[in-house]
C-alpha atoms as a PDB file:
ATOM      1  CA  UNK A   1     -15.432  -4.307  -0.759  1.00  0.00           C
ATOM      2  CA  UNK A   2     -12.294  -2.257  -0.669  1.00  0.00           C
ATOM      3  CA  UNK A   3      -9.383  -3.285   1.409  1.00  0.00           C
ATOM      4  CA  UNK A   4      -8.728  -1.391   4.858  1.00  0.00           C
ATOM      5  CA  UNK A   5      -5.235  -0.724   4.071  1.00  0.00           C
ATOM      6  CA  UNK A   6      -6.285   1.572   1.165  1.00  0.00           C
ATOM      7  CA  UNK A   7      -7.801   4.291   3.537  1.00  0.00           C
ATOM      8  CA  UNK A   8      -6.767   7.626   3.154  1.00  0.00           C
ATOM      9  CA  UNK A   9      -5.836   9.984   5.878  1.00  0.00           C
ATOM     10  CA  UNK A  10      -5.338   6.483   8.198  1.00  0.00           C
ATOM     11  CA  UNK A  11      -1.381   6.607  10.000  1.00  0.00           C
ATOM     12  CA  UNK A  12       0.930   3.837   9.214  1.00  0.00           C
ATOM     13  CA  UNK A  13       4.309   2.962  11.551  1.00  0.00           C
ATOM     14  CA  UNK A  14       6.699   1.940  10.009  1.00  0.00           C
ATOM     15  CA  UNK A  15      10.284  -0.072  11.324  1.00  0.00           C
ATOM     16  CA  UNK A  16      13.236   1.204   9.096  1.00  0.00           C
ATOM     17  CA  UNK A  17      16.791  -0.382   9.728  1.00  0.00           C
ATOM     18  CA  UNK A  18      20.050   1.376  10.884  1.00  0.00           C
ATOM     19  CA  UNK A  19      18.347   3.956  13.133  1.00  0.00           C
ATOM     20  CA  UNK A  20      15.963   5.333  10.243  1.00  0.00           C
ATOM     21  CA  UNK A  21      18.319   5.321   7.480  1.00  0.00           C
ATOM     22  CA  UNK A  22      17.868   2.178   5.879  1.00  0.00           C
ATOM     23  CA  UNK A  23      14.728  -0.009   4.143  1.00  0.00           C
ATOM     24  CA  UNK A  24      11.603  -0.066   5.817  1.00  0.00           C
ATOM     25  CA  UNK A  25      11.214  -3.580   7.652  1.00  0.00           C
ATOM     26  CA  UNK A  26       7.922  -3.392   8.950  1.00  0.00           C
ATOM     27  CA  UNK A  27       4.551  -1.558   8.690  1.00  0.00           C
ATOM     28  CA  UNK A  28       1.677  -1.851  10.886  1.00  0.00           C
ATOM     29  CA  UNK A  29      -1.167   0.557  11.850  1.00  0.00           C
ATOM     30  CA  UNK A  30      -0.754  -0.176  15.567  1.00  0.00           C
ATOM     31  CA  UNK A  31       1.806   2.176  16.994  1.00  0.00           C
ATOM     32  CA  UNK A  32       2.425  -0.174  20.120  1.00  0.00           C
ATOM     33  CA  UNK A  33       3.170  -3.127  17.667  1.00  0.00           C
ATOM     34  CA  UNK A  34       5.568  -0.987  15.304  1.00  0.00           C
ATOM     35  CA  UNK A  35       7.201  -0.261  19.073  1.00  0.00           C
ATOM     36  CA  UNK A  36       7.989  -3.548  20.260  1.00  0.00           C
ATOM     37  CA  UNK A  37       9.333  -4.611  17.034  1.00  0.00           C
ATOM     38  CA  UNK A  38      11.572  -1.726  16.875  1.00  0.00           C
ATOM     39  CA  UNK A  39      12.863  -2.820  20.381  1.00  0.00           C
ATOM     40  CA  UNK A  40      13.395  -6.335  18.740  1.00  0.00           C
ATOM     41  CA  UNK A  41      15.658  -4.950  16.489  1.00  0.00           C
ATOM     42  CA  UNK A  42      18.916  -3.221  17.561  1.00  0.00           C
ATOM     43  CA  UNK A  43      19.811  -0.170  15.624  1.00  0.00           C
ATOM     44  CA  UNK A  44      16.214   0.323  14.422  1.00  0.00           C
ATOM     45  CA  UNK A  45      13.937   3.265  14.330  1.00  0.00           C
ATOM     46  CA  UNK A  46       9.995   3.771  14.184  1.00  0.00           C
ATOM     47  CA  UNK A  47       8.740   5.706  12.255  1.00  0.00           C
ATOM     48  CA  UNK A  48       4.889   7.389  11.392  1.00  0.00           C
ATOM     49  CA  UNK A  49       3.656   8.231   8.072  1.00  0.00           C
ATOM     50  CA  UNK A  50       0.563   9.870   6.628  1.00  0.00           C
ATOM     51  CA  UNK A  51      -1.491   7.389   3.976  1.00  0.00           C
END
């Protein structure tokens, strides 16, 4: 069985350091989760992305 996280089409959020400019930090396919650990993180920006 393939793995979930291999779907195409399915949107990822993603948490990238100082305000969107730096490495991603988290990814999660829940936008409310990608949220609150964006608000965790001062200077930090969600972000969505296509798979």
């Amino acid at each position: 069985m393939e793995c979930a996280c291999n779907q195409r089409g399915k949107q990822q959020f993603e948490v990238v350091m100082e305000a969107g400019r730096g490495h991603v930090d988290f990814t999660s396919g829940s936008k409310p989760t990608a949220t609150t650990v964006t608000a965790r993180y001062p200077g930090s920006a969600s972000a969505s992305r296509q798979r």
